[in-house]
C-alpha atoms as a PDB file:
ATOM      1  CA  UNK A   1     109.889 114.722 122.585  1.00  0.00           C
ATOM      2  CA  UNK A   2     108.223 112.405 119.748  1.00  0.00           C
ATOM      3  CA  UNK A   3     108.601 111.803 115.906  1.00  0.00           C
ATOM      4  CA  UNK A   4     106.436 112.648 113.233  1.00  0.00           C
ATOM      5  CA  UNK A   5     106.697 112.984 109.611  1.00  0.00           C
ATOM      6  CA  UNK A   6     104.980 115.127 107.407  1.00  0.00           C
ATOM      7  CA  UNK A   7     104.938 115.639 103.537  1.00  0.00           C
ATOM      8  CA  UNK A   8     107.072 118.877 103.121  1.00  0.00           C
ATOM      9  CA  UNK A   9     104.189 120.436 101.459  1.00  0.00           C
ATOM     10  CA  UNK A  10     101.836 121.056 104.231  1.00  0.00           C
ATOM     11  CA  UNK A  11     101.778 123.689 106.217  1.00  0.00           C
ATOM     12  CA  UNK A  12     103.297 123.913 109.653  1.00  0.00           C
ATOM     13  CA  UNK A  13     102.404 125.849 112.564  1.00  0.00           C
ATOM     14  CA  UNK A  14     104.417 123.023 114.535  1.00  0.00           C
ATOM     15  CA  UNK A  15     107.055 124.033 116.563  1.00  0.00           C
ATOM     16  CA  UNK A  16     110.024 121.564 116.755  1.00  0.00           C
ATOM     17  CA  UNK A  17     113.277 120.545 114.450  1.00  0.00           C
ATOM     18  CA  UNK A  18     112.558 119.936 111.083  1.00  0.00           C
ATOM     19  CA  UNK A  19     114.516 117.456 109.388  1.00  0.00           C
ATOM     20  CA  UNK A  20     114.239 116.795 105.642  1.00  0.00           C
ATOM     21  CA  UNK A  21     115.162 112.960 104.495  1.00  0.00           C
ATOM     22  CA  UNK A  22     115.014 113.293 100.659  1.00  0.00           C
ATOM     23  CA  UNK A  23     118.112 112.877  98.908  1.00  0.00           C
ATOM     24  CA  UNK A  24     116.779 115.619  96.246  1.00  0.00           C
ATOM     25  CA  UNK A  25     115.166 118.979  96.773  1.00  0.00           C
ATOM     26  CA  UNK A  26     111.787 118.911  96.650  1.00  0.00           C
ATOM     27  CA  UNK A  27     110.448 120.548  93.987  1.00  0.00           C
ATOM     28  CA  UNK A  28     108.210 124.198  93.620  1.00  0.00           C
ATOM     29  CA  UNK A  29     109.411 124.957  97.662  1.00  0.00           C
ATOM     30  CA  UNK A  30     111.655 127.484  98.615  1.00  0.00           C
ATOM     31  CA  UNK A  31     114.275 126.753 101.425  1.00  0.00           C
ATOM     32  CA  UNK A  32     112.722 130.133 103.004  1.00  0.00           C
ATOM     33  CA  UNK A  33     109.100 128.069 103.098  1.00  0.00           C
ATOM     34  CA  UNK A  34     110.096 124.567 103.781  1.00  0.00           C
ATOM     35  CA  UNK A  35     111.919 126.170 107.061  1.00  0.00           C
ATOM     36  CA  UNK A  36     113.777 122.981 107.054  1.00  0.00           C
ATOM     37  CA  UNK A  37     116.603 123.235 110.186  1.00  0.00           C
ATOM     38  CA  UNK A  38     118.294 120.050 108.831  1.00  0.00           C
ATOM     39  CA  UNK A  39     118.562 118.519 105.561  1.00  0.00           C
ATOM     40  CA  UNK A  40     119.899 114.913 105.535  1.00  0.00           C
ATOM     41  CA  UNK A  41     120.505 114.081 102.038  1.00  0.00           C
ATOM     42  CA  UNK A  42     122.751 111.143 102.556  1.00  0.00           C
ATOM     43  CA  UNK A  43     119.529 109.976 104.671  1.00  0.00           C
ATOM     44  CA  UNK A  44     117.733 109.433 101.656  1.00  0.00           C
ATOM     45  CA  UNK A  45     117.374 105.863  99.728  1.00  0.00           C
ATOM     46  CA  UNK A  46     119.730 105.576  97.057  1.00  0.00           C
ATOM     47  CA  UNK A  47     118.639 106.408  93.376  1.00  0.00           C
ATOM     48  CA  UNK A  48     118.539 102.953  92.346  1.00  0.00           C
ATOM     49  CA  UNK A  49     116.485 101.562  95.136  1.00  0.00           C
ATOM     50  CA  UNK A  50     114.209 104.717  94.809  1.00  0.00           C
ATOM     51  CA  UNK A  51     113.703 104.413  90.804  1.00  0.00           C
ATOM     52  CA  UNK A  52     113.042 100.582  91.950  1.00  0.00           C
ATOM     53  CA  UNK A  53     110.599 101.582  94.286  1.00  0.00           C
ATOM     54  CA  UNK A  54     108.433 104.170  92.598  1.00  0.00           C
ATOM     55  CA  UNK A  55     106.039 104.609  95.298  1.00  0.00           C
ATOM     56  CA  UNK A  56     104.470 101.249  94.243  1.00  0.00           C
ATOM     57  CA  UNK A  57     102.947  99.774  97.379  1.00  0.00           C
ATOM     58  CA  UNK A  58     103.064  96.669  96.720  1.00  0.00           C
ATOM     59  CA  UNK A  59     106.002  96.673  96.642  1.00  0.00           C
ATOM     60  CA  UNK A  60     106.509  98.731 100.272  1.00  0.00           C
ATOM     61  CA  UNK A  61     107.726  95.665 102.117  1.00  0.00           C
ATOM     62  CA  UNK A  62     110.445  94.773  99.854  1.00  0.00           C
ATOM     63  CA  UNK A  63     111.763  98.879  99.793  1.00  0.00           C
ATOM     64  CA  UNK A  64     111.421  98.933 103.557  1.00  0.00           C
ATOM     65  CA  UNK A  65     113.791  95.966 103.817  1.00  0.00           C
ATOM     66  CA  UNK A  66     116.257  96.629 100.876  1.00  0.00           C
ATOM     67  CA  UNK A  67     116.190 100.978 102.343  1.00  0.00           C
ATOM     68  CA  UNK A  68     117.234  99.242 106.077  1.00  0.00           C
ATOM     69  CA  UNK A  69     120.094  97.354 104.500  1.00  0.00           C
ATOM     70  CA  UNK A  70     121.449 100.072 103.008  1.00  0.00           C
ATOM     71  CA  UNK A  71     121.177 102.371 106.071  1.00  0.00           C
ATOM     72  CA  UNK A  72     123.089  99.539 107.408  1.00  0.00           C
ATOM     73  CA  UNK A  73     125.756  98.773 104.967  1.00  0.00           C
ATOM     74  CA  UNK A  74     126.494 102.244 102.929  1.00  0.00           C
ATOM     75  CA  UNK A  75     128.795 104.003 104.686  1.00  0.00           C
ATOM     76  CA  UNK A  76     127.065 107.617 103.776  1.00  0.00           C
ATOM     77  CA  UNK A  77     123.830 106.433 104.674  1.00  0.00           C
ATOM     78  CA  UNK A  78     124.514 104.941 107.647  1.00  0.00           C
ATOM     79  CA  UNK A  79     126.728 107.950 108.974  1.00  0.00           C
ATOM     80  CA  UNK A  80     123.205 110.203 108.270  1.00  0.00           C
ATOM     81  CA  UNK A  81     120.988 107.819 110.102  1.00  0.00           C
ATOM     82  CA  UNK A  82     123.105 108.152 113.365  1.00  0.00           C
ATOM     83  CA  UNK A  83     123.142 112.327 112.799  1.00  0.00           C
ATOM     84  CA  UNK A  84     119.372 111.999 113.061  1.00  0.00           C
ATOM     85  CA  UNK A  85     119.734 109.633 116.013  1.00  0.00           C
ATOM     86  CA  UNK A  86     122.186 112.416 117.355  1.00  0.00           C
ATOM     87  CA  UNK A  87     119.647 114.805 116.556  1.00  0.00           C
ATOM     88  CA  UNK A  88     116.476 112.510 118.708  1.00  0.00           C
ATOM     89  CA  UNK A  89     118.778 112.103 121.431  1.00  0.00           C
ATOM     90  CA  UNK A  90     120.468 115.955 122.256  1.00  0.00           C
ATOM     91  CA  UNK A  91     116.909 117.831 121.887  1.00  0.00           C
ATOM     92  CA  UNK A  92     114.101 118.006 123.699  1.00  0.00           C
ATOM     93  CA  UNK A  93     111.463 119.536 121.209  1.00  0.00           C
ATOM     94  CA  UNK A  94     109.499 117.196 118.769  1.00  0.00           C
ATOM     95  CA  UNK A  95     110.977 116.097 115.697  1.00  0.00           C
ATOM     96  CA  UNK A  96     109.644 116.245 112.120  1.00  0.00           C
ATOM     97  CA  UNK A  97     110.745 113.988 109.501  1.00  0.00           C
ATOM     98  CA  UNK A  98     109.974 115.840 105.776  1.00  0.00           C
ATOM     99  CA  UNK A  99     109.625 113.980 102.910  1.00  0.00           C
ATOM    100  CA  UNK A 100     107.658 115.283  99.464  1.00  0.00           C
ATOM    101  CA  UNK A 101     106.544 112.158  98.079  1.00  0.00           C
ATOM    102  CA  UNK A 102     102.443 112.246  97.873  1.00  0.00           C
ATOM    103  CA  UNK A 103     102.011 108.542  99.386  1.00  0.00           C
ATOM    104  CA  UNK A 104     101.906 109.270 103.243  1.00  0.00           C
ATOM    105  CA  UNK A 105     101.979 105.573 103.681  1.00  0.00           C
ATOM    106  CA  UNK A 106     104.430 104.250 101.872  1.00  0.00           C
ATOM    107  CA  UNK A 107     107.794 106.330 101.663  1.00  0.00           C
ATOM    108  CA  UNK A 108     111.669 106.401 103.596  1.00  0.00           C
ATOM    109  CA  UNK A 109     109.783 108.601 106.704  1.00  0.00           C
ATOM    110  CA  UNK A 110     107.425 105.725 107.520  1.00  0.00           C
ATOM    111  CA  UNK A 111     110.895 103.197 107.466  1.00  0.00           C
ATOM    112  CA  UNK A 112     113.176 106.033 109.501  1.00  0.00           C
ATOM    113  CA  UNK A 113     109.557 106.594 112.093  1.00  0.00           C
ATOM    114  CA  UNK A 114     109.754 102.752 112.439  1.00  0.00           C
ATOM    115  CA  UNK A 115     113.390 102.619 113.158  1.00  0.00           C
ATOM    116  CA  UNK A 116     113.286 105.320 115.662  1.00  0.00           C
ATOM    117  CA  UNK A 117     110.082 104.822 117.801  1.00  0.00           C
END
């Protein structure tokens, strides 16, 4: 079993559980071609810390601390993270975190990867 993420868009041929971490729908994809077998919204960063963010990457390092505190300290958040730690730890196929955003670098994936590896 391993982690991966991979931007919602692409196309899969992988098998495995796929686990969406946005807090919104991502947009022009159906449910019936995302083929998402989890959605965590609660996973997600909150809308202020996102709208903070903006997929700047500078400012990465600052998100990836300020996301961890909150999947520390907000309740909802937290209670998501250890579902997807649930998730890791009762399966044996490979596990896909989806997110949309179009940085591949710099987005809540990478942090949740980093957390979980």
């Amino acid at each position: 079993m391993a982690v991966y993420i991979q931007r919602i868009y692409s196309a899969s041929t992988h098998k495995g559980v796929r686990v969406l971490v946005d807090r919104i729908w991502p947009r022009g994809i159906s449910k019936e071609e995302a083929q998402v077998d989890v959605w965590l919204k609660n996973i997600g960063p909150s809308a202020s810390l996102r709208k903070w963010f903006n997929h700047d990457a500078d400012k990465f390092e600052s998100f990836k601390a300020k996301y961890m505190k909150e999947l520390t300290n907000n309740t909802d958040q937290n209670h998501a993270f250890e579902e997807l730690k649930s998730i890791i730890n009762h399966t044996e196929a490979d596990i896909y975190l989806l997110y949309s955003a179009k940085d591949t670098k710099h987005n809540q994936a990478v942090v949740l990867k980093s957390l979980l590896t």
